[in-house]
Structure formats: C-alpha cells, structure tokens
PDB file of N, CA and C in Angstrom:
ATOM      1  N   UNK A   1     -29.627 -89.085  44.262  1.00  0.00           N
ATOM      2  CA  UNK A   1     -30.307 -88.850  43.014  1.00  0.00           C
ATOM      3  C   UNK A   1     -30.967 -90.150  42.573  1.00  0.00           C
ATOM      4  N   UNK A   2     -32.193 -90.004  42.743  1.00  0.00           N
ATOM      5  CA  UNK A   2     -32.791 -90.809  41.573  1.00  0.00           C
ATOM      6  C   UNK A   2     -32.501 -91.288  40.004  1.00  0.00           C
ATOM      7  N   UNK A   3     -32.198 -92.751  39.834  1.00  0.00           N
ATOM      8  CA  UNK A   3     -32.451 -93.394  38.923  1.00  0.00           C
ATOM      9  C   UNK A   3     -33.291 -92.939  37.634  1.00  0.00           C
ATOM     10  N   UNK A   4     -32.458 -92.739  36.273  1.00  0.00           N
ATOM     11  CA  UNK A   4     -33.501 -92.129  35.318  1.00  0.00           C
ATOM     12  C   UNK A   4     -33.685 -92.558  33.787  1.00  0.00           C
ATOM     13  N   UNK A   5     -34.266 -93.131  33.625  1.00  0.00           N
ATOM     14  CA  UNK A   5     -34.143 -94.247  32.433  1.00  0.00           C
ATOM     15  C   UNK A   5     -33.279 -93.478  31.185  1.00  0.00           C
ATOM     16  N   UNK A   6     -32.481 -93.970  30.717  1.00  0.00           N
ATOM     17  CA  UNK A   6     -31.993 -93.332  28.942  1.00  0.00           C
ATOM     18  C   UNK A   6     -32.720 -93.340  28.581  1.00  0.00           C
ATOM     19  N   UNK A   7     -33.996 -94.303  28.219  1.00  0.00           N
ATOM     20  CA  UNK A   7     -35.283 -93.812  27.223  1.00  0.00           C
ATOM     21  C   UNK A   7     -36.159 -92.236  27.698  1.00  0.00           C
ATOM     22  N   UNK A   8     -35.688 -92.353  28.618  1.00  0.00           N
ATOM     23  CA  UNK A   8     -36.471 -90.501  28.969  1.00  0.00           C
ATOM     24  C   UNK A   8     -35.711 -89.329  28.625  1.00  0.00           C
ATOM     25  N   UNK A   9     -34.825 -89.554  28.127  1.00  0.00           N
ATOM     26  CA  UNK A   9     -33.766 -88.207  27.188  1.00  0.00           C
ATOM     27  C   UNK A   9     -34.792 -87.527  26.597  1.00  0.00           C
ATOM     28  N   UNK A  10     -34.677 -86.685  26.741  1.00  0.00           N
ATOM     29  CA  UNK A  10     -35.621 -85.987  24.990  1.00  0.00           C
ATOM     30  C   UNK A  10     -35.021 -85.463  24.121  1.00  0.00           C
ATOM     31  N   UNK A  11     -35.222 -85.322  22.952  1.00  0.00           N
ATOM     32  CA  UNK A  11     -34.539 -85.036  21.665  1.00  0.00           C
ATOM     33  C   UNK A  11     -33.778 -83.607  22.180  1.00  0.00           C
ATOM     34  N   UNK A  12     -34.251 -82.658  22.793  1.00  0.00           N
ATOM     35  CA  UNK A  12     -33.356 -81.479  23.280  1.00  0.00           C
ATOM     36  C   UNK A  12     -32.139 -81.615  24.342  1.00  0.00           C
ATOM     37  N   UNK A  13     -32.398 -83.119  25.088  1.00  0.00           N
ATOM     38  CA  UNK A  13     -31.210 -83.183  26.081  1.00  0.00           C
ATOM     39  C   UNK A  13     -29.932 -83.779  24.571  1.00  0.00           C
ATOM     40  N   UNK A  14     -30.678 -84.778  23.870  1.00  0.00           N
ATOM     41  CA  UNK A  14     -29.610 -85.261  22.835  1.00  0.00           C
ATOM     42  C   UNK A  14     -29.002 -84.300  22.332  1.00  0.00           C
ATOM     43  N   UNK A  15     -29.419 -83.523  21.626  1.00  0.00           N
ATOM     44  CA  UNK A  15     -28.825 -82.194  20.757  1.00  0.00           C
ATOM     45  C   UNK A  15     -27.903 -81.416  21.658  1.00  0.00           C
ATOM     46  N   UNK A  16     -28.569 -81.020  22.999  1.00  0.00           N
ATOM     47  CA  UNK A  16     -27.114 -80.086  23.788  1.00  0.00           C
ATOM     48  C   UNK A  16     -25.874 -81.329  23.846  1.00  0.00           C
ATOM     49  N   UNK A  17     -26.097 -82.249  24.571  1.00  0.00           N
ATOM     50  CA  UNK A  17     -24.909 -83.209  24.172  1.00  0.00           C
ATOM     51  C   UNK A  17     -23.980 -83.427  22.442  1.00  0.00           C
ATOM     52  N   UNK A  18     -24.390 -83.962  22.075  1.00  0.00           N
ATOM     53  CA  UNK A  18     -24.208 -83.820  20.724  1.00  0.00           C
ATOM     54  C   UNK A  18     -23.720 -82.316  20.047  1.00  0.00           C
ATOM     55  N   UNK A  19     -24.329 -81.708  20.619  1.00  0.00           N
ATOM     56  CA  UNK A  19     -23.538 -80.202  20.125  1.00  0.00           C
ATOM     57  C   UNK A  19     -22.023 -80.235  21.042  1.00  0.00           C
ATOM     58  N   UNK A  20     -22.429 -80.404  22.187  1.00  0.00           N
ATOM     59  CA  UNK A  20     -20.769 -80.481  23.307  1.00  0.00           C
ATOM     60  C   UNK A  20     -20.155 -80.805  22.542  1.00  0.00           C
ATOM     61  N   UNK A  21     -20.306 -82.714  22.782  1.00  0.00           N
ATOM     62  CA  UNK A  21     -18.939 -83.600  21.947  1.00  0.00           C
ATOM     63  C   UNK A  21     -18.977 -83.365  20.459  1.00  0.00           C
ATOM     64  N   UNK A  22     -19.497 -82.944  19.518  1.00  0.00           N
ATOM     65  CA  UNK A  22     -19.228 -83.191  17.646  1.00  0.00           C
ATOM     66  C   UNK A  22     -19.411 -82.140  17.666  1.00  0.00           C
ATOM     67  N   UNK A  23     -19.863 -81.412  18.064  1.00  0.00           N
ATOM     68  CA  UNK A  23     -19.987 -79.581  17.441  1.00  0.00           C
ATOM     69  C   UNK A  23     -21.190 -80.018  16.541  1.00  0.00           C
ATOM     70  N   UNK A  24     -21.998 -80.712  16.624  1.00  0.00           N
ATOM     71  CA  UNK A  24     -23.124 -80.551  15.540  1.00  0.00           C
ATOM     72  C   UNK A  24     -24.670 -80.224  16.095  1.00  0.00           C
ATOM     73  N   UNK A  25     -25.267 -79.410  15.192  1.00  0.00           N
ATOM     74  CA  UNK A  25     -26.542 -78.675  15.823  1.00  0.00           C
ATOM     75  C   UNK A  25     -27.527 -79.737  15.282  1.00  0.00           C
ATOM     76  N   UNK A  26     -27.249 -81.336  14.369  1.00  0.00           N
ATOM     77  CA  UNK A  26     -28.705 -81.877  13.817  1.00  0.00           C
ATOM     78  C   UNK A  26     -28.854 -82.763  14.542  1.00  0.00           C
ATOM     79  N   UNK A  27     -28.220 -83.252  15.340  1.00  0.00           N
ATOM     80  CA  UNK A  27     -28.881 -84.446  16.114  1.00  0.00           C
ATOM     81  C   UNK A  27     -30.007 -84.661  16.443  1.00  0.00           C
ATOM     82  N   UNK A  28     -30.887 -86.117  16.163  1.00  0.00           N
ATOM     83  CA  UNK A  28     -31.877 -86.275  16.674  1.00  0.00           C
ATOM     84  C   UNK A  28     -32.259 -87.970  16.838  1.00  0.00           C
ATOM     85  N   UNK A  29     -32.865 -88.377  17.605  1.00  0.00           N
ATOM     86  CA  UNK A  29     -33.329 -89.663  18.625  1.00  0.00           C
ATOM     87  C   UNK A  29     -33.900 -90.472  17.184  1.00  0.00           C
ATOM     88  N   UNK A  30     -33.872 -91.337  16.050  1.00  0.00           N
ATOM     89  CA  UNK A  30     -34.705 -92.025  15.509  1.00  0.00           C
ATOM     90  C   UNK A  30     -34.868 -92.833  16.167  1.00  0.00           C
ATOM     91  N   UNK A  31     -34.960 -93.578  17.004  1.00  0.00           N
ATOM     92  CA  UNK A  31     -35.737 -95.049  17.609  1.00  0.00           C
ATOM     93  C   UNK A  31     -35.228 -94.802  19.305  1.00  0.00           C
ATOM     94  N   UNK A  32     -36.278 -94.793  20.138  1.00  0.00           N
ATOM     95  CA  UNK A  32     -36.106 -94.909  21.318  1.00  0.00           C
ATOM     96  C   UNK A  32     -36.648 -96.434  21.875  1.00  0.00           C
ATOM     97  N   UNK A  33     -36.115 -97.279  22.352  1.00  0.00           N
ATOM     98  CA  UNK A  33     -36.358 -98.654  22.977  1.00  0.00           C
ATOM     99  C   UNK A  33     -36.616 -98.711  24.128  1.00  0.00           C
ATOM    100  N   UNK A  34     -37.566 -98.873  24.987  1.00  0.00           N
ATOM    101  CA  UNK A  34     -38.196 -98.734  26.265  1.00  0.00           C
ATOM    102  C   UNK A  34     -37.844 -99.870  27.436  1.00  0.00           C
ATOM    103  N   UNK A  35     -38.346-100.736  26.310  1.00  0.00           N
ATOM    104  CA  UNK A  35     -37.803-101.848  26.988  1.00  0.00           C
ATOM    105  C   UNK A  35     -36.432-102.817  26.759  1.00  0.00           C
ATOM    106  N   UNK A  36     -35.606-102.583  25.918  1.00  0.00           N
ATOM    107  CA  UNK A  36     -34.059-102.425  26.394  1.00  0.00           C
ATOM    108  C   UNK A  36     -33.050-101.427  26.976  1.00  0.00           C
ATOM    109  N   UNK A  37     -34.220 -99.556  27.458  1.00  0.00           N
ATOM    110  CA  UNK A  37     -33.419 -98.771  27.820  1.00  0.00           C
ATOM    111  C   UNK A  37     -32.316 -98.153  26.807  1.00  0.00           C
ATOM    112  N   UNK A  38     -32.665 -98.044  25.829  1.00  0.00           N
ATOM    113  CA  UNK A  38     -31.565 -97.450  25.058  1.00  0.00           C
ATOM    114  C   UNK A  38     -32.107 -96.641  23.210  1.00  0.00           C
ATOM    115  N   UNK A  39     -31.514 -95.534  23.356  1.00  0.00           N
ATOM    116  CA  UNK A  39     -32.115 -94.850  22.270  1.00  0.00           C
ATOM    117  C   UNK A  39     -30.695 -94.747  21.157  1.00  0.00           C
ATOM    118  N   UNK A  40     -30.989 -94.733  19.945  1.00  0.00           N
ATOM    119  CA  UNK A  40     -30.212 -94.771  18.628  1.00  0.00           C
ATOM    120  C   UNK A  40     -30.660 -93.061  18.235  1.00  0.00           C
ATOM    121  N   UNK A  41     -29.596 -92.556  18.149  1.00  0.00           N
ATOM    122  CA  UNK A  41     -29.388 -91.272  17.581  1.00  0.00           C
ATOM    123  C   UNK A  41     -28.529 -91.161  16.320  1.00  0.00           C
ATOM    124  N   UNK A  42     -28.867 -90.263  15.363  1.00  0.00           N
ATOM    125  CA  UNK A  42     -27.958 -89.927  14.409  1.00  0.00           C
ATOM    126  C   UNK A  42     -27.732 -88.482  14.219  1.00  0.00           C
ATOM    127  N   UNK A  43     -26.301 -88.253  13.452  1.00  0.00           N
ATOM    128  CA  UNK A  43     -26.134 -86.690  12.840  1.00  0.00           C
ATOM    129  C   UNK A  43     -25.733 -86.719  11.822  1.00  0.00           C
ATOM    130  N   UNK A  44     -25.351 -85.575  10.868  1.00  0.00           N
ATOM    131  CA  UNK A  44     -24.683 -85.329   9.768  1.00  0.00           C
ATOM    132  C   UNK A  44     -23.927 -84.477   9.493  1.00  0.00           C
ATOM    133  N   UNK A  45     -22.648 -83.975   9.325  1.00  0.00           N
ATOM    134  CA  UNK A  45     -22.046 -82.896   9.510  1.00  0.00           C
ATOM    135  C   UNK A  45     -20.907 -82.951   8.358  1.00  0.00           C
ATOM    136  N   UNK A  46     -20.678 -82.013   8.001  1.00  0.00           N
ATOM    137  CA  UNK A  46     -19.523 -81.619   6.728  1.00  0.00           C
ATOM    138  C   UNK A  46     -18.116 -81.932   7.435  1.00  0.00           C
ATOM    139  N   UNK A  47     -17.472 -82.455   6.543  1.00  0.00           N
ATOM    140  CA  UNK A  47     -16.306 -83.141   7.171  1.00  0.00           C
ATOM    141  C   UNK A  47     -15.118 -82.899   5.738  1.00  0.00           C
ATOM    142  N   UNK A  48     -14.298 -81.730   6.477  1.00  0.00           N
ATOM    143  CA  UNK A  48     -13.352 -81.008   5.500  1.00  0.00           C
ATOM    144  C   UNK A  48     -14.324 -79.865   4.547  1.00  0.00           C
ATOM    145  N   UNK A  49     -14.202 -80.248   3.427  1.00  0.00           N
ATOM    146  CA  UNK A  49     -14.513 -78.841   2.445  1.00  0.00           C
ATOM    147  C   UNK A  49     -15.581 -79.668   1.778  1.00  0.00           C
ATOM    148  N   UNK A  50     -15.777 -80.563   0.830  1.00  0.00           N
ATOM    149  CA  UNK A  50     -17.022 -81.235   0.711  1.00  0.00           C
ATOM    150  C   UNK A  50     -17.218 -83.196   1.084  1.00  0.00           C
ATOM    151  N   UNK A  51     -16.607 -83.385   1.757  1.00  0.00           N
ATOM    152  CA  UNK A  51     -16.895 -84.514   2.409  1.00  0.00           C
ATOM    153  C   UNK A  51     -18.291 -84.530   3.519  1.00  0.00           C
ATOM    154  N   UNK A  52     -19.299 -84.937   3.456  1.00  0.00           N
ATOM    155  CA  UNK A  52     -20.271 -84.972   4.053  1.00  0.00           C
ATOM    156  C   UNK A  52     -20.648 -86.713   5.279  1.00  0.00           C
ATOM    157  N   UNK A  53     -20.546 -86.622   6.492  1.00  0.00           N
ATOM    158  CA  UNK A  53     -20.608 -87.746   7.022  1.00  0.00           C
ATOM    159  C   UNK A  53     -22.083 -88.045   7.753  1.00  0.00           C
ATOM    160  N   UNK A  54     -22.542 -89.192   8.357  1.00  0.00           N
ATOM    161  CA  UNK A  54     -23.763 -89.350   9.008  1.00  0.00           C
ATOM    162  C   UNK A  54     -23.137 -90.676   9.752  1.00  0.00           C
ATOM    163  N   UNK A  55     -23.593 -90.586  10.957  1.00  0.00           N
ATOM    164  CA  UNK A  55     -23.265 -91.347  11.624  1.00  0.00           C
ATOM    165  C   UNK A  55     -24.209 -91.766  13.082  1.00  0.00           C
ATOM    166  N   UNK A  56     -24.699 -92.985  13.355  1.00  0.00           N
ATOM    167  CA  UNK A  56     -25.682 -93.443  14.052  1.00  0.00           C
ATOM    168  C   UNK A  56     -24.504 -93.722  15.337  1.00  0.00           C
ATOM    169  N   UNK A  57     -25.542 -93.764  16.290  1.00  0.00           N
ATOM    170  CA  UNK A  57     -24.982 -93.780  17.713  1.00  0.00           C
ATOM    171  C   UNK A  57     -26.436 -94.678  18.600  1.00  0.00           C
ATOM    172  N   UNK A  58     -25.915 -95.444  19.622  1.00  0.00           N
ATOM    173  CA  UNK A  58     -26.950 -96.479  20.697  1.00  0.00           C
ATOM    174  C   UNK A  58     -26.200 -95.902  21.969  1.00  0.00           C
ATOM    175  N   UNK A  59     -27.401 -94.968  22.470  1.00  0.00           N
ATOM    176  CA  UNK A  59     -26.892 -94.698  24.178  1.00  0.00           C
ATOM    177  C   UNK A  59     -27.494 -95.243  25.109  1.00  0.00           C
ATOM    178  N   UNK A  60     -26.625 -96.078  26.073  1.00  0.00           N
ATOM    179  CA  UNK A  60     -26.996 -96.450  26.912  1.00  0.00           C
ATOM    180  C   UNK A  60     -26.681 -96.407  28.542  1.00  0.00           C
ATOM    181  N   UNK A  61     -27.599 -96.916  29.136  1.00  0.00           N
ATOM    182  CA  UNK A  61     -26.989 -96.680  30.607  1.00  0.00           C
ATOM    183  C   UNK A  61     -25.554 -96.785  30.963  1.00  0.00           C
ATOM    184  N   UNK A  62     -24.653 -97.554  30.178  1.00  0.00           N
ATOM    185  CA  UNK A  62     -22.940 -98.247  30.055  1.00  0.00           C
ATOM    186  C   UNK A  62     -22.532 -96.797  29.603  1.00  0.00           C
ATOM    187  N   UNK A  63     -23.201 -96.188  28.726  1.00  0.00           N
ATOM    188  CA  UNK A  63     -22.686 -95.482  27.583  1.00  0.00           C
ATOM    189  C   UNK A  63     -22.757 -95.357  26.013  1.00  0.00           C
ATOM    190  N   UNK A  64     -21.979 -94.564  25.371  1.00  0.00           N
ATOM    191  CA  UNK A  64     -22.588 -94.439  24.314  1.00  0.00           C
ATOM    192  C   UNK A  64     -21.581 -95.707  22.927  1.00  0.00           C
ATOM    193  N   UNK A  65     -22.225 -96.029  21.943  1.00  0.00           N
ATOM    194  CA  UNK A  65     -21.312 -97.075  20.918  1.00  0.00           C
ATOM    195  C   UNK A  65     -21.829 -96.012  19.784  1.00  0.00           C
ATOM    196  N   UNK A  66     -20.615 -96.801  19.191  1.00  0.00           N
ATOM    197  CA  UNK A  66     -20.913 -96.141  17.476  1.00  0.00           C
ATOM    198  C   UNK A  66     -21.189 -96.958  16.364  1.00  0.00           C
ATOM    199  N   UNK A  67     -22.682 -97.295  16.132  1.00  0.00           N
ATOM    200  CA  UNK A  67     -23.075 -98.454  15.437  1.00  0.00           C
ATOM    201  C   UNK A  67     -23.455 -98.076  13.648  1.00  0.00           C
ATOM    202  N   UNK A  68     -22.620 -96.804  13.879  1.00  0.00           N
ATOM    203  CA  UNK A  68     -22.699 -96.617  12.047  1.00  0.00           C
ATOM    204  C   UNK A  68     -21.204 -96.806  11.716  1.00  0.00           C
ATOM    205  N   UNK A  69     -20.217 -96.265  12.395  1.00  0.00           N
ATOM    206  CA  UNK A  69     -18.999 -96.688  12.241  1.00  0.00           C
ATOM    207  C   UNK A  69     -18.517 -95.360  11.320  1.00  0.00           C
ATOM    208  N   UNK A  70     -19.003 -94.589  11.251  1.00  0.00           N
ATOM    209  CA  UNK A  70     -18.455 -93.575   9.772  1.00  0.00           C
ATOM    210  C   UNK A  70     -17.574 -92.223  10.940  1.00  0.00           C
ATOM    211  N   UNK A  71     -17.862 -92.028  12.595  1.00  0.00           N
ATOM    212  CA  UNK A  71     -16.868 -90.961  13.167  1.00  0.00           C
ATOM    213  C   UNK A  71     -16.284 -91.958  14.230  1.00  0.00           C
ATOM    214  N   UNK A  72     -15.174 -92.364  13.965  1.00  0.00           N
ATOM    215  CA  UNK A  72     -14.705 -92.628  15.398  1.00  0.00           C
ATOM    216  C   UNK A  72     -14.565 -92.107  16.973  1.00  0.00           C
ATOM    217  N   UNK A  73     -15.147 -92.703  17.607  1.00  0.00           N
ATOM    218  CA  UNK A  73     -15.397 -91.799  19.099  1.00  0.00           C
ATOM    219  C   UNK A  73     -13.745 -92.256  19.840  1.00  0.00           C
ATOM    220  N   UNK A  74     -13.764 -91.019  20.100  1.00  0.00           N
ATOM    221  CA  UNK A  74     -12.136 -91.230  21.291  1.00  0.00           C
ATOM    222  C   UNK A  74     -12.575 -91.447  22.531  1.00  0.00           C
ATOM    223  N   UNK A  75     -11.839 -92.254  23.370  1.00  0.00           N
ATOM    224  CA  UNK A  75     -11.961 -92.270  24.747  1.00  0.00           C
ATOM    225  C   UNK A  75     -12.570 -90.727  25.393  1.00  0.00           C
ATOM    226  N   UNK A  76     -12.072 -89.679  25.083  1.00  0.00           N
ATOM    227  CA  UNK A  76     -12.346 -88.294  25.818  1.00  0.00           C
ATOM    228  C   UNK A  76     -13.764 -88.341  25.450  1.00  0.00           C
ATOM    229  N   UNK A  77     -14.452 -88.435  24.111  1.00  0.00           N
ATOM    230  CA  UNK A  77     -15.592 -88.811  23.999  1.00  0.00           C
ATOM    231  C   UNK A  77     -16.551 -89.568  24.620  1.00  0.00           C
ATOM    232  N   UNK A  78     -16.124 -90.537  24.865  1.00  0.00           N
ATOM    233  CA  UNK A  78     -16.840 -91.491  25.844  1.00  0.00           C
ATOM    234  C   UNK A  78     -16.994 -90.894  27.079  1.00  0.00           C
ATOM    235  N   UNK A  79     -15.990 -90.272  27.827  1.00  0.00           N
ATOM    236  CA  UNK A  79     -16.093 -90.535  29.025  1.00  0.00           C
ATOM    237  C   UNK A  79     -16.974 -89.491  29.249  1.00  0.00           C
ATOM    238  N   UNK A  80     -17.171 -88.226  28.160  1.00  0.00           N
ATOM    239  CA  UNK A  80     -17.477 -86.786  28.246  1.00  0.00           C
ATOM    240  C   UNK A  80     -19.357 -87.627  28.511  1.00  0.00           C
ATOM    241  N   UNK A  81     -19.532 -88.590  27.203  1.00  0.00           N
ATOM    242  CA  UNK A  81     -21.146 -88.869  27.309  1.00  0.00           C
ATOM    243  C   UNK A  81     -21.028 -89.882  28.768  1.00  0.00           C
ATOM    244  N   UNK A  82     -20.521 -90.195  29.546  1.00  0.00           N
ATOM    245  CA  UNK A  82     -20.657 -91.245  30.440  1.00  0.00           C
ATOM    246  C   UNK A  82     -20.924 -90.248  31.480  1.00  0.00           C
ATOM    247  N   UNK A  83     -20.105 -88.896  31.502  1.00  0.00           N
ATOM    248  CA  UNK A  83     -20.496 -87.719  32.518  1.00  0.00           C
ATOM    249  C   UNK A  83     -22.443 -87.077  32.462  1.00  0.00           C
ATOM    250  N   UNK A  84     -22.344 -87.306  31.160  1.00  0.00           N
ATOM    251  CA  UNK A  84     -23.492 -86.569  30.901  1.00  0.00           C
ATOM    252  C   UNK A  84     -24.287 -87.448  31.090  1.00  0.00           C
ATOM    253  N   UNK A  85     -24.623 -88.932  31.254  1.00  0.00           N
ATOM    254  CA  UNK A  85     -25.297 -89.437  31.758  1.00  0.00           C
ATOM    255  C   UNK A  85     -25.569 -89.446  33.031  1.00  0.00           C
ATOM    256  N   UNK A  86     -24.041 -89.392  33.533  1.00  0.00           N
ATOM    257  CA  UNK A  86     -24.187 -89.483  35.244  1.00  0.00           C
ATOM    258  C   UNK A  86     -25.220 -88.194  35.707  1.00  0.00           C
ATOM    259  N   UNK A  87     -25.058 -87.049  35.017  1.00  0.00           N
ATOM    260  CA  UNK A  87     -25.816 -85.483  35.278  1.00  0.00           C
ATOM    261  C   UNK A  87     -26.774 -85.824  35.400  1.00  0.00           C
ATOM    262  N   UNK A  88     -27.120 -86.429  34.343  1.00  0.00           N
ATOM    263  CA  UNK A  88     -28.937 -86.766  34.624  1.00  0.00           C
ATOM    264  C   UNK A  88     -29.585 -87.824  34.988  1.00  0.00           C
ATOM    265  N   UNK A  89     -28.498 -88.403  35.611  1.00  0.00           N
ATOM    266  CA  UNK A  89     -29.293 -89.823  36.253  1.00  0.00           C
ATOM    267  C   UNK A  89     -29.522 -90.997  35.551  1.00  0.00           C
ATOM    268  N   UNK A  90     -28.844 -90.863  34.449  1.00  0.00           N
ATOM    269  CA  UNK A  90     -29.457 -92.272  33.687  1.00  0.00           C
ATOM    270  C   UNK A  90     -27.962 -93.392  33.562  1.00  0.00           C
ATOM    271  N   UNK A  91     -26.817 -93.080  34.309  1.00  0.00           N
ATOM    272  CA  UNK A  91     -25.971 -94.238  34.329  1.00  0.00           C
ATOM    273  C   UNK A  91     -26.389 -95.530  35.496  1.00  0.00           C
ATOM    274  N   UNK A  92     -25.740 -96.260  34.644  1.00  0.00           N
ATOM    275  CA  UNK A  92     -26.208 -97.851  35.446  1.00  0.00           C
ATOM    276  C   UNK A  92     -25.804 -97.583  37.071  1.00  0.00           C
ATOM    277  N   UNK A  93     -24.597 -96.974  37.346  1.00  0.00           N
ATOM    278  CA  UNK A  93     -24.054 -96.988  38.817  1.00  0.00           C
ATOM    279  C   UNK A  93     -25.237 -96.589  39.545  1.00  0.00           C
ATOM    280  N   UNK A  94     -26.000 -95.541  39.343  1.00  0.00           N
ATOM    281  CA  UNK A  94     -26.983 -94.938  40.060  1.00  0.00           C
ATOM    282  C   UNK A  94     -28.567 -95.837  40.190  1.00  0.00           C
ATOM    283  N   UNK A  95     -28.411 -97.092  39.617  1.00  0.00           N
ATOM    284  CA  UNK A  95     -29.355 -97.745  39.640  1.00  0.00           C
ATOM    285  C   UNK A  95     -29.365 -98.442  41.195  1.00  0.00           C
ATOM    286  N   UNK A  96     -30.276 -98.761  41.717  1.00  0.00           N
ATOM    287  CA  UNK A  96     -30.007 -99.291  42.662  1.00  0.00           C
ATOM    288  C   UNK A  96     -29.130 -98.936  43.829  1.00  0.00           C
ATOM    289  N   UNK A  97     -28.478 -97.441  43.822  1.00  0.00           N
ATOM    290  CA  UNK A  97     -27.856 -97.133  44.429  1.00  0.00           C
ATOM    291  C   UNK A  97     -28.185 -96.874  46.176  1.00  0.00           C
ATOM    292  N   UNK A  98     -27.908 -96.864  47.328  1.00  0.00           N
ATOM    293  CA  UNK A  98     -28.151 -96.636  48.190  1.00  0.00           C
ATOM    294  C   UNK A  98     -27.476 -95.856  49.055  1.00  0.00           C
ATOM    295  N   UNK A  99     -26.720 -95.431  48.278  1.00  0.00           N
ATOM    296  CA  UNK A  99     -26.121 -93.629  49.215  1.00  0.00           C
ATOM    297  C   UNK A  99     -26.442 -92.587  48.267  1.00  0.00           C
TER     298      UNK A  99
END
C-alpha cells in the first residue's frame, strides 16, 4: 500500500471516524496543514443531561493528541485512530515502506 498523506483525509473520512470512537455525528477538519502533515479537528457533544463539551483534536501520521483537553482519550482510543490510519495509508510505518 501506498503512502497517504493525513492532510488528504476529507472531512467525510473524519466524521465516520469520529462517529466510531465518540459517537458524535459533528465532526469537522478546521485547519488542515500541508506542510506539517497534520489536520486539527473539532466536535461538540452533550455530556450527561445538560453539560455540553467541545473538544479539538491534531491527527497525525504518529496519531491522534488532544489539544483542547476538555475529553480525555483512553489508550483503546488511540490505538482504534492509529488503526484507522493504518486503513488508509496515512501512518508513518507505511512511509517509506518496502514490503
């Protein structure tokens, strides 16, 4: 498999992910970076009965961070977006790969 940049996600690959891991249907890409390879996503989702959260996310070829800090990501989380990178080609291992 070919090598596939994280900046080539499109807002519909973000959202099926994002629906997987958070159960949330708003996700969407505000800033894609081309030339560091890495796009900042956010969502917003009701949290309990009226607690309302938003929370920014930086995915990258490594994987995904949580640079709003407001949902904590669990390991199962991580590894779930580190799979979903591997699916589509955009983890670092597959760079340069030669098998």
């Amino acid at each position: 498999m070919e090598y596939r940049k994280v900046a080539s996600l499109t807002n519909s690959e973000i959202k099926e992910i994002f629906k997987f891991v958070f159960d949330v249907d708003n996700a969407e890409i505000i800033s894609c970076n081309k030339e560091e390879d890495t796009i900042i996503c956010k969502f917003e989702a009701v949290w309990g009965k009226d607690s309302l959260i938003e929370d920014t996310f930086e995915i990258s070829a490594y994987g995904i961070e949580d640079v709003g800090n407001d949902y904590p990501l669990d390991r199962e989380q991580e590894e779930i977006i580190e799979k979903f990178l591997i699916a589509k080609g955009c983890h670092y291992l597959q760079k340069n790969n030669p098998f």
